[in-house]
C-alpha atoms as a PDB file:
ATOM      1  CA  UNK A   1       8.086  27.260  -6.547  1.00  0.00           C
ATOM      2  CA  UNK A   2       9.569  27.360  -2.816  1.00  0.00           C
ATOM      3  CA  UNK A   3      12.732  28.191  -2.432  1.00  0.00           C
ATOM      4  CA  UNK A   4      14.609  25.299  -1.764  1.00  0.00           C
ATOM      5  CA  UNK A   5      12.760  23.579  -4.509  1.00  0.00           C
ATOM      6  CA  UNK A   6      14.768  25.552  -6.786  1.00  0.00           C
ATOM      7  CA  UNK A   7      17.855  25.418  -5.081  1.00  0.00           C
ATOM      8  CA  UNK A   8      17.593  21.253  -5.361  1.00  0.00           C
ATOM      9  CA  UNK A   9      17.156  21.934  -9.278  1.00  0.00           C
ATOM     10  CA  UNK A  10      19.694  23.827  -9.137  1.00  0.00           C
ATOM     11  CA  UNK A  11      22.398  21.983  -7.576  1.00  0.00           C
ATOM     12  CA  UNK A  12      21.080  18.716  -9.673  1.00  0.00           C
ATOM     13  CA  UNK A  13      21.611  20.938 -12.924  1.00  0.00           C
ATOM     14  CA  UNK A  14      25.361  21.372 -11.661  1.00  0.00           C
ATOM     15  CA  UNK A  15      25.607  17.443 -11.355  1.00  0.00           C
ATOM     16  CA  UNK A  16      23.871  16.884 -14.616  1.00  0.00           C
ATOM     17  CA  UNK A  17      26.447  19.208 -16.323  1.00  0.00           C
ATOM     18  CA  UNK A  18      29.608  18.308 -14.393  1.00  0.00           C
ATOM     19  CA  UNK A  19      28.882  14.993 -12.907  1.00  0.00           C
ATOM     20  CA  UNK A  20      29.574  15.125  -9.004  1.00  0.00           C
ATOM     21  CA  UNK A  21      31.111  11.643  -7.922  1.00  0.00           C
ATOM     22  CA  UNK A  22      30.481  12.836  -4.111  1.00  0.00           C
ATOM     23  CA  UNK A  23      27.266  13.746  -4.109  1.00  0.00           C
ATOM     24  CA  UNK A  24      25.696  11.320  -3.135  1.00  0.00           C
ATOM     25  CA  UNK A  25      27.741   7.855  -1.803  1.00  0.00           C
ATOM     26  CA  UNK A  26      25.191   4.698  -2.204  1.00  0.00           C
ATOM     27  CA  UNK A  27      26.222   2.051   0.786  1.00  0.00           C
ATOM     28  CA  UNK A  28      24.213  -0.668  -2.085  1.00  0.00           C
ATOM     29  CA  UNK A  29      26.700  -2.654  -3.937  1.00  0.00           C
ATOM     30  CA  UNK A  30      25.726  -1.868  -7.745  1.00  0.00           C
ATOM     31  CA  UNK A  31      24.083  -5.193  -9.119  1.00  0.00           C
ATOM     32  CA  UNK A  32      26.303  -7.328 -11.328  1.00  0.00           C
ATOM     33  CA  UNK A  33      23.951  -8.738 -13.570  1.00  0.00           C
ATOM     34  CA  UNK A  34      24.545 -11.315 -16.380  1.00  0.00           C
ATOM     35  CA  UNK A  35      24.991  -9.245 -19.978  1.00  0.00           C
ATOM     36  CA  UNK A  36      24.576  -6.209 -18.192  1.00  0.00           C
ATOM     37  CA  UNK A  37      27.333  -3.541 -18.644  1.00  0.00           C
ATOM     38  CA  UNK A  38      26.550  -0.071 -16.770  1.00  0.00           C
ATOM     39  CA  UNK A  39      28.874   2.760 -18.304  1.00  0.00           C
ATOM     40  CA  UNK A  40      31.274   4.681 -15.810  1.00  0.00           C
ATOM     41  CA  UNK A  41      29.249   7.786 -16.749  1.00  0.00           C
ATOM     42  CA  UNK A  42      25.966   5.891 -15.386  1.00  0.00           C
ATOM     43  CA  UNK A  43      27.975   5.006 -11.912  1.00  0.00           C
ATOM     44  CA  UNK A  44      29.191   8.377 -11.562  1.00  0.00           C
ATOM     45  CA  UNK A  45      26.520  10.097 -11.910  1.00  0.00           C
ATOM     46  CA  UNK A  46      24.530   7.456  -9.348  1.00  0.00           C
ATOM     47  CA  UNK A  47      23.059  10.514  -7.090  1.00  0.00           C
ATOM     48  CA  UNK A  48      21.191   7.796  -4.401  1.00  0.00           C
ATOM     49  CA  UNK A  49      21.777   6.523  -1.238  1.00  0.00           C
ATOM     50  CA  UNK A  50      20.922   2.678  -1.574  1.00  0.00           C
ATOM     51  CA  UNK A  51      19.343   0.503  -4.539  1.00  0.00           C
ATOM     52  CA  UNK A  52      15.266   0.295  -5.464  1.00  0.00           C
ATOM     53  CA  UNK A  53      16.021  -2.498  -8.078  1.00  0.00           C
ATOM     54  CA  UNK A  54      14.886  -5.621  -7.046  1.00  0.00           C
ATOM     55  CA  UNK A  55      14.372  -8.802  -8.963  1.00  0.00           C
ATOM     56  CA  UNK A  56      11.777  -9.868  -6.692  1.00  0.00           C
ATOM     57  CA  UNK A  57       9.567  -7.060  -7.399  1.00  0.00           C
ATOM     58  CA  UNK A  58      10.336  -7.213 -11.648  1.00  0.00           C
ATOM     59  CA  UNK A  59       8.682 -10.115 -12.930  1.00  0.00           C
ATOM     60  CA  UNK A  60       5.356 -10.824 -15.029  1.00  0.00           C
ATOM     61  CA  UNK A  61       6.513  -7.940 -17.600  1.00  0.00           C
ATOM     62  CA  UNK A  62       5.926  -4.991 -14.743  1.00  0.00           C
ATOM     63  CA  UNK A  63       5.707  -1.445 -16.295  1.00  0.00           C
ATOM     64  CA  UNK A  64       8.436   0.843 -14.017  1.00  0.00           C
ATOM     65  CA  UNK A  65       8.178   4.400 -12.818  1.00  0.00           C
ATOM     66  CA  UNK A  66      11.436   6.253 -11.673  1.00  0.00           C
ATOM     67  CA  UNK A  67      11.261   9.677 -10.523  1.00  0.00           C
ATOM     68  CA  UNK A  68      14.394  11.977 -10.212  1.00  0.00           C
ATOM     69  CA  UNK A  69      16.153   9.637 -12.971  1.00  0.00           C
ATOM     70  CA  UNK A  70      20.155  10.530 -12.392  1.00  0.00           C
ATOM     71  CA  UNK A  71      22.608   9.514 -15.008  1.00  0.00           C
ATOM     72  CA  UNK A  72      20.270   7.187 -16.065  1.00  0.00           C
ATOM     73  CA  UNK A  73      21.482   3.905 -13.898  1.00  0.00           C
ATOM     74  CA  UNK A  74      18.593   2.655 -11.739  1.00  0.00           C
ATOM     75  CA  UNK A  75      16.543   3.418 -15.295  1.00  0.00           C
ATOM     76  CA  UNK A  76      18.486   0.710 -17.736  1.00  0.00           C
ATOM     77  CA  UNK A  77      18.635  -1.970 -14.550  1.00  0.00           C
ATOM     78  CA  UNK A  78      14.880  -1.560 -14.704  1.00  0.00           C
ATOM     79  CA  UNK A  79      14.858  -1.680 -18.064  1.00  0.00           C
ATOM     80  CA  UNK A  80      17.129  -5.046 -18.306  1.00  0.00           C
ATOM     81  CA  UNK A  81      14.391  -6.825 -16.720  1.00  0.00           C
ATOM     82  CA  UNK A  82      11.302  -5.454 -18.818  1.00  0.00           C
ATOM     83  CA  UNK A  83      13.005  -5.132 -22.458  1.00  0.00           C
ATOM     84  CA  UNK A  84       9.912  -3.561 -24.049  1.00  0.00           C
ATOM     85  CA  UNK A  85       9.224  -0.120 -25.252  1.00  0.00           C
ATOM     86  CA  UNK A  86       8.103   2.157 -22.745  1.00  0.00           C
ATOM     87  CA  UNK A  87       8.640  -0.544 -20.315  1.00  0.00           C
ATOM     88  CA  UNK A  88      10.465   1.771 -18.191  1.00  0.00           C
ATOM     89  CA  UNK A  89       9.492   5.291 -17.574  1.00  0.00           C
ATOM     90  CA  UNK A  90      11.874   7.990 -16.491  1.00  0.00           C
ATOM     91  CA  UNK A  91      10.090  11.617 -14.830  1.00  0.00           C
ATOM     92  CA  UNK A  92      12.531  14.548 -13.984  1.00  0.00           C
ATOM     93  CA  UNK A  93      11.930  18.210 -13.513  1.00  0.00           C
ATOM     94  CA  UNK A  94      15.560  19.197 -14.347  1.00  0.00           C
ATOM     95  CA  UNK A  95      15.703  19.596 -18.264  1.00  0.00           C
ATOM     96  CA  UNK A  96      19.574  19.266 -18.054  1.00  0.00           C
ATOM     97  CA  UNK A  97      19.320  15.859 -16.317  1.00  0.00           C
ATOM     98  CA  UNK A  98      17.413  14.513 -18.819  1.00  0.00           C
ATOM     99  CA  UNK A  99      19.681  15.449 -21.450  1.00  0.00           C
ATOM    100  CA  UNK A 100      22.460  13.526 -19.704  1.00  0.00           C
ATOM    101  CA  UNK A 101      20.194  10.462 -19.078  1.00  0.00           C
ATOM    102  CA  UNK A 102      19.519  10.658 -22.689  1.00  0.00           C
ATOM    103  CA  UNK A 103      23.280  10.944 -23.519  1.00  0.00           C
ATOM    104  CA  UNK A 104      24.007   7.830 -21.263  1.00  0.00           C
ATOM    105  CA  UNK A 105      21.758   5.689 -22.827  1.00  0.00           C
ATOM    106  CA  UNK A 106      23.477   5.716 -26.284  1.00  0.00           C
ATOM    107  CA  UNK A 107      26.313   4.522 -24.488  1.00  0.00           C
ATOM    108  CA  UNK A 108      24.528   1.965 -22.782  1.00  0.00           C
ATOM    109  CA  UNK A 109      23.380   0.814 -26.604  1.00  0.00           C
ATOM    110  CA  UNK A 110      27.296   0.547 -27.401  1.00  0.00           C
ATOM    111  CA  UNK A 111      27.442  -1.358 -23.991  1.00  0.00           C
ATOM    112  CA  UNK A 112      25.155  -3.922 -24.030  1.00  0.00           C
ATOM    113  CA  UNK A 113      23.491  -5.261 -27.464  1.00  0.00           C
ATOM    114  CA  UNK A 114      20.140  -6.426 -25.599  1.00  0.00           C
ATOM    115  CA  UNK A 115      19.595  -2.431 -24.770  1.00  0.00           C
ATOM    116  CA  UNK A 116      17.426  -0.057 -26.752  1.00  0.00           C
ATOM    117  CA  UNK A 117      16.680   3.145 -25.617  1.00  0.00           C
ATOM    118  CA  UNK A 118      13.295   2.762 -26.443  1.00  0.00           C
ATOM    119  CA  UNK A 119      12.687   1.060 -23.545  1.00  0.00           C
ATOM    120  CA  UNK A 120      12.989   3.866 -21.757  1.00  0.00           C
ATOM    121  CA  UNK A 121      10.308   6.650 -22.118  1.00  0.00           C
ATOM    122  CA  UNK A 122      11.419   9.952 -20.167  1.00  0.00           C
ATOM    123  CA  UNK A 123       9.203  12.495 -19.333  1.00  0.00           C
ATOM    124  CA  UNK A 124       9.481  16.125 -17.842  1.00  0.00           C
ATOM    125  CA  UNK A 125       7.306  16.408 -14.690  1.00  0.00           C
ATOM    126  CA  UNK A 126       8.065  16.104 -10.748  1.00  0.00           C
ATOM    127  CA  UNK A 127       7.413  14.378  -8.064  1.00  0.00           C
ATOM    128  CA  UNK A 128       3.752  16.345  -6.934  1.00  0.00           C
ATOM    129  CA  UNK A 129       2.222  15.740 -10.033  1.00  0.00           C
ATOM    130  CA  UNK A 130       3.572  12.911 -11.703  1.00  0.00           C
ATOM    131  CA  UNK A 131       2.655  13.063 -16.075  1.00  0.00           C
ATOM    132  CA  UNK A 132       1.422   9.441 -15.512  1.00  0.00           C
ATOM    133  CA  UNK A 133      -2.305   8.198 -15.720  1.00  0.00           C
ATOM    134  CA  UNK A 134      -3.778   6.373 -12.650  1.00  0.00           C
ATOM    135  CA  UNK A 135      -2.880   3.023 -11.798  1.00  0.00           C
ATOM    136  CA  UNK A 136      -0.852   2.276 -14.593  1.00  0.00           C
ATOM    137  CA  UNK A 137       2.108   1.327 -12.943  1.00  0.00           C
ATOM    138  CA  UNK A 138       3.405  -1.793 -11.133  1.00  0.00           C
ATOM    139  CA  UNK A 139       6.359  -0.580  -9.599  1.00  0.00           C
ATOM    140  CA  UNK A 140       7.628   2.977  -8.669  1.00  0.00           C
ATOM    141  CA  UNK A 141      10.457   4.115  -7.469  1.00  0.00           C
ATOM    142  CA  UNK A 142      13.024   7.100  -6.170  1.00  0.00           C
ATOM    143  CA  UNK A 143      16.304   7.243  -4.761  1.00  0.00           C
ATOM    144  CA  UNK A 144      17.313   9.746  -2.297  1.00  0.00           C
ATOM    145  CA  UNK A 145      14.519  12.324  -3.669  1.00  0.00           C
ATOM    146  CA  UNK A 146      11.425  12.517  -1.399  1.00  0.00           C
ATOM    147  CA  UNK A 147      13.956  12.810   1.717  1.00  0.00           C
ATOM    148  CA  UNK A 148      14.182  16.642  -0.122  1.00  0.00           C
ATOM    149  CA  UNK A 149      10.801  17.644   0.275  1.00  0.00           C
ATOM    150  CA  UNK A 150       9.056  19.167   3.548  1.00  0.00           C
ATOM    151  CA  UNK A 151       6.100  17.314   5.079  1.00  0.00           C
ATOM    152  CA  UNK A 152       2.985  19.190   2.804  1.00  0.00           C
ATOM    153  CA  UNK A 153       5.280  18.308  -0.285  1.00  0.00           C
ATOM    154  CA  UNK A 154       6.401  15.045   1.151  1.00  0.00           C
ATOM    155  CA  UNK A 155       2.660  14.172   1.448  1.00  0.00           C
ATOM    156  CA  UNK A 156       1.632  14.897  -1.920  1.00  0.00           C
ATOM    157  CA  UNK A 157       4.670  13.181  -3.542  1.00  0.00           C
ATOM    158  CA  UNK A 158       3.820   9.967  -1.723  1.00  0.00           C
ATOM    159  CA  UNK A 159       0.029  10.445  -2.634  1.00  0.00           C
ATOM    160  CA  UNK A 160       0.792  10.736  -6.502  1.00  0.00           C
ATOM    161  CA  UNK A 161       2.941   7.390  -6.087  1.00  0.00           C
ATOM    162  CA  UNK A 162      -0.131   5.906  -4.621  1.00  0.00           C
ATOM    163  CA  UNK A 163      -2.044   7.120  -7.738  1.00  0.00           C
ATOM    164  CA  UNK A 164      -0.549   6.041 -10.337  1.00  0.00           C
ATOM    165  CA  UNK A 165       0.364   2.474  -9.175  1.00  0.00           C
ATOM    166  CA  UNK A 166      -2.059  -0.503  -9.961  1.00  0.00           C
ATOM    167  CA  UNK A 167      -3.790  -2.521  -7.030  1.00  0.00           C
ATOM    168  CA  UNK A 168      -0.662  -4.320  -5.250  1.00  0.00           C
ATOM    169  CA  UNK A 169       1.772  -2.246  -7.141  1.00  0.00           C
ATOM    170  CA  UNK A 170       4.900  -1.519  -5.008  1.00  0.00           C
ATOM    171  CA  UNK A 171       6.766   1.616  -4.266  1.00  0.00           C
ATOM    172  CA  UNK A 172      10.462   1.504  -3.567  1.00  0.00           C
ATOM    173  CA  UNK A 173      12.003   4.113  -1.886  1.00  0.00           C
ATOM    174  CA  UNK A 174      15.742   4.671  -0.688  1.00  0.00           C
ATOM    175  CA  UNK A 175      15.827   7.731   1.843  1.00  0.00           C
ATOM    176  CA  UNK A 176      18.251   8.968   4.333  1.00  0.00           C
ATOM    177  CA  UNK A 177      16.291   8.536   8.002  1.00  0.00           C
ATOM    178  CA  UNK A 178      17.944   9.722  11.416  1.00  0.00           C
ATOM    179  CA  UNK A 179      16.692   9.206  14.400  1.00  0.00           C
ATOM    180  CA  UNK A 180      18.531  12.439  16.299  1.00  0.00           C
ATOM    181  CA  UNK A 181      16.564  15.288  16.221  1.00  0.00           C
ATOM    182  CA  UNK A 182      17.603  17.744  13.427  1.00  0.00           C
ATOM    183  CA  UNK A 183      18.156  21.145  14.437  1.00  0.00           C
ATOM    184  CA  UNK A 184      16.066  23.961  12.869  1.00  0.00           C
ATOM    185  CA  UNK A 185      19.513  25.732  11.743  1.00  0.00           C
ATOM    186  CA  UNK A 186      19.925  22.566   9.004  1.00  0.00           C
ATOM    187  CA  UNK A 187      16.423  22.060   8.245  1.00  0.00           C
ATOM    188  CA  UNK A 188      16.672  25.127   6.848  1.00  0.00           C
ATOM    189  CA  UNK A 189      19.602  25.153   5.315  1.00  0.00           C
ATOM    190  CA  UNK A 190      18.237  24.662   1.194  1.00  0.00           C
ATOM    191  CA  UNK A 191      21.764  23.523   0.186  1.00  0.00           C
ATOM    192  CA  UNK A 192      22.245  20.490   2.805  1.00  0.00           C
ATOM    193  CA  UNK A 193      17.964  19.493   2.084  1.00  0.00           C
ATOM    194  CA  UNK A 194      18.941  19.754  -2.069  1.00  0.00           C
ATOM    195  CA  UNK A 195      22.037  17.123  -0.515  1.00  0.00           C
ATOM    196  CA  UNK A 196      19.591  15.213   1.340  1.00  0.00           C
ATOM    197  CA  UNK A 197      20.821  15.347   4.339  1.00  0.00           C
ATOM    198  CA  UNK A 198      18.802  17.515   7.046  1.00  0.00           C
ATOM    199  CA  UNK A 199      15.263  16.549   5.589  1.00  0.00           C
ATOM    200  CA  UNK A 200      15.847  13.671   6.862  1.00  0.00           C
ATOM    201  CA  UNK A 201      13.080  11.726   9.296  1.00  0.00           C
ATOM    202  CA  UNK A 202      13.171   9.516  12.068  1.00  0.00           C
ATOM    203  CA  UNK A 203      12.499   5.873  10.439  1.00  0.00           C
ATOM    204  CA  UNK A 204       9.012   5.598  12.568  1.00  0.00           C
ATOM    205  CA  UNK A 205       7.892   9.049  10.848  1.00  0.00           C
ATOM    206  CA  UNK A 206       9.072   8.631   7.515  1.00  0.00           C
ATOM    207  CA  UNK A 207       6.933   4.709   7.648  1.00  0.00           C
ATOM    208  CA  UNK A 208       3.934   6.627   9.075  1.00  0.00           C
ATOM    209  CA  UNK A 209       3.738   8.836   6.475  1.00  0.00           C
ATOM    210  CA  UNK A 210       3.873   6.014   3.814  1.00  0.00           C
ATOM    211  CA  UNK A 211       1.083   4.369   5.464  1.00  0.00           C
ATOM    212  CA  UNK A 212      -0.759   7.253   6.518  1.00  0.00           C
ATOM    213  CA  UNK A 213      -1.477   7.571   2.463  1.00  0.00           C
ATOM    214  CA  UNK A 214      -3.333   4.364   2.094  1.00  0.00           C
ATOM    215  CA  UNK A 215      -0.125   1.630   1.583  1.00  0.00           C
ATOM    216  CA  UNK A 216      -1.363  -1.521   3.797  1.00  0.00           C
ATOM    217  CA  UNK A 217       1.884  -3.502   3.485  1.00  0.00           C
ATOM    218  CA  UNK A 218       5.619  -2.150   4.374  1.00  0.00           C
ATOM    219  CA  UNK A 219       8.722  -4.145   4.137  1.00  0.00           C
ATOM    220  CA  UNK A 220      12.142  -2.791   5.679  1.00  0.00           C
ATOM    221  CA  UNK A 221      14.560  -4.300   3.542  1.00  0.00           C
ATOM    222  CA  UNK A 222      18.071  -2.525   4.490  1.00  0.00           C
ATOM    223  CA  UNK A 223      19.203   0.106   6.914  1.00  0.00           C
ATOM    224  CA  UNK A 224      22.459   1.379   6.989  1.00  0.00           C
ATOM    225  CA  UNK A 225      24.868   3.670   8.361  1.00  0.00           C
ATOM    226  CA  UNK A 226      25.183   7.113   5.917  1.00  0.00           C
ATOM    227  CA  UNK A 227      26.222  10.382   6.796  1.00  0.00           C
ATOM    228  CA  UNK A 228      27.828  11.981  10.207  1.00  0.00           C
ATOM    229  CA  UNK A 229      26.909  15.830  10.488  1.00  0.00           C
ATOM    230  CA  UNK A 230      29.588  17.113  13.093  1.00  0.00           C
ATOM    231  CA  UNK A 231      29.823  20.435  14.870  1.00  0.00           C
ATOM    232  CA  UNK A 232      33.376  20.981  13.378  1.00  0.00           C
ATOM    233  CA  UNK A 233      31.770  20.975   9.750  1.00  0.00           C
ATOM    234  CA  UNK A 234      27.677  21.651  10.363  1.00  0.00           C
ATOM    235  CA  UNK A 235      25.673  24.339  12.428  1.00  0.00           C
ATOM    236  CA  UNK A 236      25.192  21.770  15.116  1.00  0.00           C
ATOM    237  CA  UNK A 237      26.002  21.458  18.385  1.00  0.00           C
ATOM    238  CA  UNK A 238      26.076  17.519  18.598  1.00  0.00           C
ATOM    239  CA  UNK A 239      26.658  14.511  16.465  1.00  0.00           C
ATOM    240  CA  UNK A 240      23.752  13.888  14.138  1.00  0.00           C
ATOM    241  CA  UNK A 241      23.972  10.074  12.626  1.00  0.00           C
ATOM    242  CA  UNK A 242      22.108   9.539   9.248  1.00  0.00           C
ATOM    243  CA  UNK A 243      21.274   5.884   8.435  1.00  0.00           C
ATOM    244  CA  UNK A 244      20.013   5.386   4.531  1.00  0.00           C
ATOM    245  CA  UNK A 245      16.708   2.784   4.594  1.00  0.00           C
ATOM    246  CA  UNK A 246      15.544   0.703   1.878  1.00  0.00           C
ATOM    247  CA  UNK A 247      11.504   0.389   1.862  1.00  0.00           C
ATOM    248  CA  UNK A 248       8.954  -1.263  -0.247  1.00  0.00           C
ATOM    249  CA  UNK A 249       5.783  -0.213   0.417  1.00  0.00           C
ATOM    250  CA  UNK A 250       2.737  -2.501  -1.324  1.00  0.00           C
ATOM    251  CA  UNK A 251      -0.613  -0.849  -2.320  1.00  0.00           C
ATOM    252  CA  UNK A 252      -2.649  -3.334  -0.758  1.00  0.00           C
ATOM    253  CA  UNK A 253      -5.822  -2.909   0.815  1.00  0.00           C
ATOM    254  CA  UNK A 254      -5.376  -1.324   4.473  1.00  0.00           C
ATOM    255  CA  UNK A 255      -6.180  -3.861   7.379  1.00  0.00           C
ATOM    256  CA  UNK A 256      -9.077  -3.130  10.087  1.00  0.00           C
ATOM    257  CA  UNK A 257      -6.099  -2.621  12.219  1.00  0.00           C
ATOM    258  CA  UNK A 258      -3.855  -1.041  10.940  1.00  0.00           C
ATOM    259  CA  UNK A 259      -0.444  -1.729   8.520  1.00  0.00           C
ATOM    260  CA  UNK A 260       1.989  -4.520   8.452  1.00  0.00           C
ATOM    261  CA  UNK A 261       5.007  -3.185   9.022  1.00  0.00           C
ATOM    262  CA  UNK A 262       7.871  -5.953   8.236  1.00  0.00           C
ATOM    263  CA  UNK A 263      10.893  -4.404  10.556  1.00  0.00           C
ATOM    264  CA  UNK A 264      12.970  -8.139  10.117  1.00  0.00           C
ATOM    265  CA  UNK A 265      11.454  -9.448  13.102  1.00  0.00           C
ATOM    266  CA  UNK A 266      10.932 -13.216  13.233  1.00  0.00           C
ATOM    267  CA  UNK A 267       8.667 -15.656  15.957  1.00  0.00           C
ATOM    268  CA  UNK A 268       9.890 -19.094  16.612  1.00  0.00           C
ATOM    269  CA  UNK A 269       7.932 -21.742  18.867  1.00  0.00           C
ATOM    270  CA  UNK A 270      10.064 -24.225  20.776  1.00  0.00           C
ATOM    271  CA  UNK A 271       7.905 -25.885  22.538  1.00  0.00           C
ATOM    272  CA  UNK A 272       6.783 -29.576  22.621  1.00  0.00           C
ATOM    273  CA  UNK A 273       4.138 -29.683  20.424  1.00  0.00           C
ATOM    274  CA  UNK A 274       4.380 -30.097  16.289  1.00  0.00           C
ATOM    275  CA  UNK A 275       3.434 -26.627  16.124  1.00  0.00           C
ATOM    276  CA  UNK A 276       1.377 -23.120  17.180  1.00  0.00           C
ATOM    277  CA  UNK A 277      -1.737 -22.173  16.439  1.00  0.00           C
ATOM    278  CA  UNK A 278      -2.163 -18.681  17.282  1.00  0.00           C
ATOM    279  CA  UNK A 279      -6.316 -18.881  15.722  1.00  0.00           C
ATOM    280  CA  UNK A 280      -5.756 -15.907  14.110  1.00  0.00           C
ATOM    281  CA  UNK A 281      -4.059 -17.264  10.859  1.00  0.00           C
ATOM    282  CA  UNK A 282      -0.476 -17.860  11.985  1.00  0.00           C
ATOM    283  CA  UNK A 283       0.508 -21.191  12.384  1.00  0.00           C
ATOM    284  CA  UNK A 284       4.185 -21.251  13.758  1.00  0.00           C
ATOM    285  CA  UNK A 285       6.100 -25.093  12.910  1.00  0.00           C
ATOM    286  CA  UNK A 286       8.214 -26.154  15.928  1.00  0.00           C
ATOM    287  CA  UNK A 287      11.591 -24.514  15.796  1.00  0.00           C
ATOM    288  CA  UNK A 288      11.127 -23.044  12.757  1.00  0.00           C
ATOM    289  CA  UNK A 289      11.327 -19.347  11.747  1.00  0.00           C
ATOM    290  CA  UNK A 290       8.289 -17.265  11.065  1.00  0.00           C
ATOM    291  CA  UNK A 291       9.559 -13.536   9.722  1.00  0.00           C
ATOM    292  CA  UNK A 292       6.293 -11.606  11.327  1.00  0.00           C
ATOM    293  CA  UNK A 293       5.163  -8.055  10.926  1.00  0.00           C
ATOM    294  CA  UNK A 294       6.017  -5.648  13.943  1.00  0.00           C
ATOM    295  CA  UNK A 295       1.646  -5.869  14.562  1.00  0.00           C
ATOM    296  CA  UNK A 296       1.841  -9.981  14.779  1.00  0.00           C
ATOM    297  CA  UNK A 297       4.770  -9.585  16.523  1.00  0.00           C
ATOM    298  CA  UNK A 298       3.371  -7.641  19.421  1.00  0.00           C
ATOM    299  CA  UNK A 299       0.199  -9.655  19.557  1.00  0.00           C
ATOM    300  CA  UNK A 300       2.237 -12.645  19.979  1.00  0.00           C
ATOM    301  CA  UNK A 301       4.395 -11.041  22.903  1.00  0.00           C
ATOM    302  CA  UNK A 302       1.064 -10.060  24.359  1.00  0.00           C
ATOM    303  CA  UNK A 303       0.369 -14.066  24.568  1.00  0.00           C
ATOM    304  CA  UNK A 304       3.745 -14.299  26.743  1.00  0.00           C
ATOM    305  CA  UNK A 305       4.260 -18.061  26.099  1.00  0.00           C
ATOM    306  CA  UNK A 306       7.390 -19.644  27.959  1.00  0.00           C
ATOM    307  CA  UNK A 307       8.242 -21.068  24.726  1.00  0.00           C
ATOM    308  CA  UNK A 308       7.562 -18.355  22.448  1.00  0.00           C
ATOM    309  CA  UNK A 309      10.324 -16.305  21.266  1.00  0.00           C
ATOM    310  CA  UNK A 310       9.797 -13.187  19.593  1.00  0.00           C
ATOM    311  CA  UNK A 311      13.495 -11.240  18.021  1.00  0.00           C
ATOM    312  CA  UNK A 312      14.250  -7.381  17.722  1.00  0.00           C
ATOM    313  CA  UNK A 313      14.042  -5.695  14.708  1.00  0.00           C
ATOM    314  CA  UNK A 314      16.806  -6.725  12.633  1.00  0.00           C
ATOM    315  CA  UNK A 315      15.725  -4.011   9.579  1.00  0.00           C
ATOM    316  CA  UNK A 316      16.321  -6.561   7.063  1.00  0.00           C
ATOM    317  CA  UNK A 317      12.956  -8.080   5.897  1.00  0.00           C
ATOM    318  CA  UNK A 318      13.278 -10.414   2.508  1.00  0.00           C
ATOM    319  CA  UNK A 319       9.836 -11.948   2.008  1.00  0.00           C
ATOM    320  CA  UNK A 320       7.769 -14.492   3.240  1.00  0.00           C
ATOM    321  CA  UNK A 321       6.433 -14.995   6.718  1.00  0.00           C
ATOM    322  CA  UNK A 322       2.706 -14.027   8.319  1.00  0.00           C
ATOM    323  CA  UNK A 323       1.132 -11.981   5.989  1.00  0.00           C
END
């Protein structure tokens, strides 16, 4: 095993013994759902930097993958939307962690009377060769984890993800992204990748390499601000911003050319007719919103209608819109 591999199991068996209430600091509000009570152990113990539960994505009875599992959270609000044995299935490499996630979850029984922890089946394995059959899954997901690996192990972890989800099955991913370049002092430092911190990509990179495994739809559904590695505290000479991003990325078939990419970017036509017919299967109703994939997007620019208006990326993309 490399190195820093074994330094991330390492530091994640400290926070599975002692739990580490700075670890990690999720800018996601936890959800507040009706009947469901998530014990103080699960919240402190919440080692992510956003949210990968959805409603949206947990309906007709999905079966749920979660890989690096945590205290356990993320894995019973899966699990409050399936409510069936094995509905939710947790992997983790770190034998100590999945002590404590099986710990939590008798709590969680005490906690809320709809909970069983049968519903959750956890599993020893990691991320580059998941213990899960192919295309079983409907939605997978991992918080703050794959922003640990270097690009060969990056790769493969987003590959085995691809695997084992079904046709259209979704992968949601919470990362850390940053768009200054990281120097090679911190990108080397095991400690601060294990933290999640200097693995991290530039936002166009880290989509690329989603795509670049097969996954024909993308949706950016948050970006915010994260982390600030200074030169007072890091081996840096300059400011490095981190930004968290919340992705879904859907395993459907790969267009001619190329991804859709949501970004939150939205077409409106204003002009004098009832609507806009681009003839090429978008059909834009007069002043009325159209959320558009960065591809549609440009090919609508390209057009460069008086009365066409195309908006910047907002990096907020909830459903709907051209494709």
């Amino acid at each position: 095993m490399k190195s820093y591999l074994e330094t991330t199991k390492n530091v994640y068996k400290e926070a599975a013994l002692k739990p580490d209430v700075g670890l990690c600091c999720t800018t996601t509000p936890i959800w507040q759902l009706p009947g469901l009570s998530i014990p103080r152990i699960m919240q402190e113990m919440n080692y992510g930097c956003g949210s990968t539960v959805n409603p949206r994505d947990l309906v007709n009875d999905p079966t749920i993958l979660y890989v690096g599992v945590g205290g356990g959270m993320e894995l019973l609000q899966f699990a409050y939307f399936s409510r069936k044995k094995g509905g939710v299935i947790g992997v983790d490499i770190v034998d100590e962690m999945l002590q404590a996630s099986t710990a939590n979850f008798k709590i969680a029984e005490q906690e809320n009377n709809w909970f069983k922890s049968e519903f959750v089946e956890l599993k020893k394995g990691d991320a580059l060769n998941l213990p899960v059959a192919d295309g079983s899954i409907d939605v997978a997901a991992q918080n703050c984890l794959f922003n640990i690996f270097e690009t060969e192990e990056l790769k493969k972890a987003l590959t085995e993800m691809y695997r084992v989800l079904k046709p259209h099955g979704r992968l949601v991913l919470s990362d850390p992204t940053c768009e200054t370049e990281m120097p090679e002092s911190l990108k080397q430092d095991e400690r601060l990748r294990a933290l999640c911190l200097s693995g991290a990509l530039p936002l166009n990179a880290y989509i690329k390499m989603i795509t670049d495994v097969g996954f024909g739809t993308v949706e950016i559904r948050a970006k915010r601000p994260y982390r600030i590695l200074d030169p007072n505290h890091y081996n840096t000479d300059k400011l490095i911003y981190i930004e968290s991003v919340e992705v879904c990325a859907i395993k459907d078939p790969m267009p001619a050319d190329g991804p859709c990419v949501f970004t939150g970017k939205t077409a409106i036509y204003y002009g004098d007719l009832d609507f806009f017919d681009d003839q090429k299967g978008h059909t834009l109703l007069k002043n009325q919103p159209l959320a558009v994939c960065d591809k549609t997007a440009a090919a609508l620019a390209a057009l460069t209608m008086p009365d066409l208006f195309i908006s910047e990326s907002t990096w907020f993309y909830d459903g709907g819109g051209c494709c």
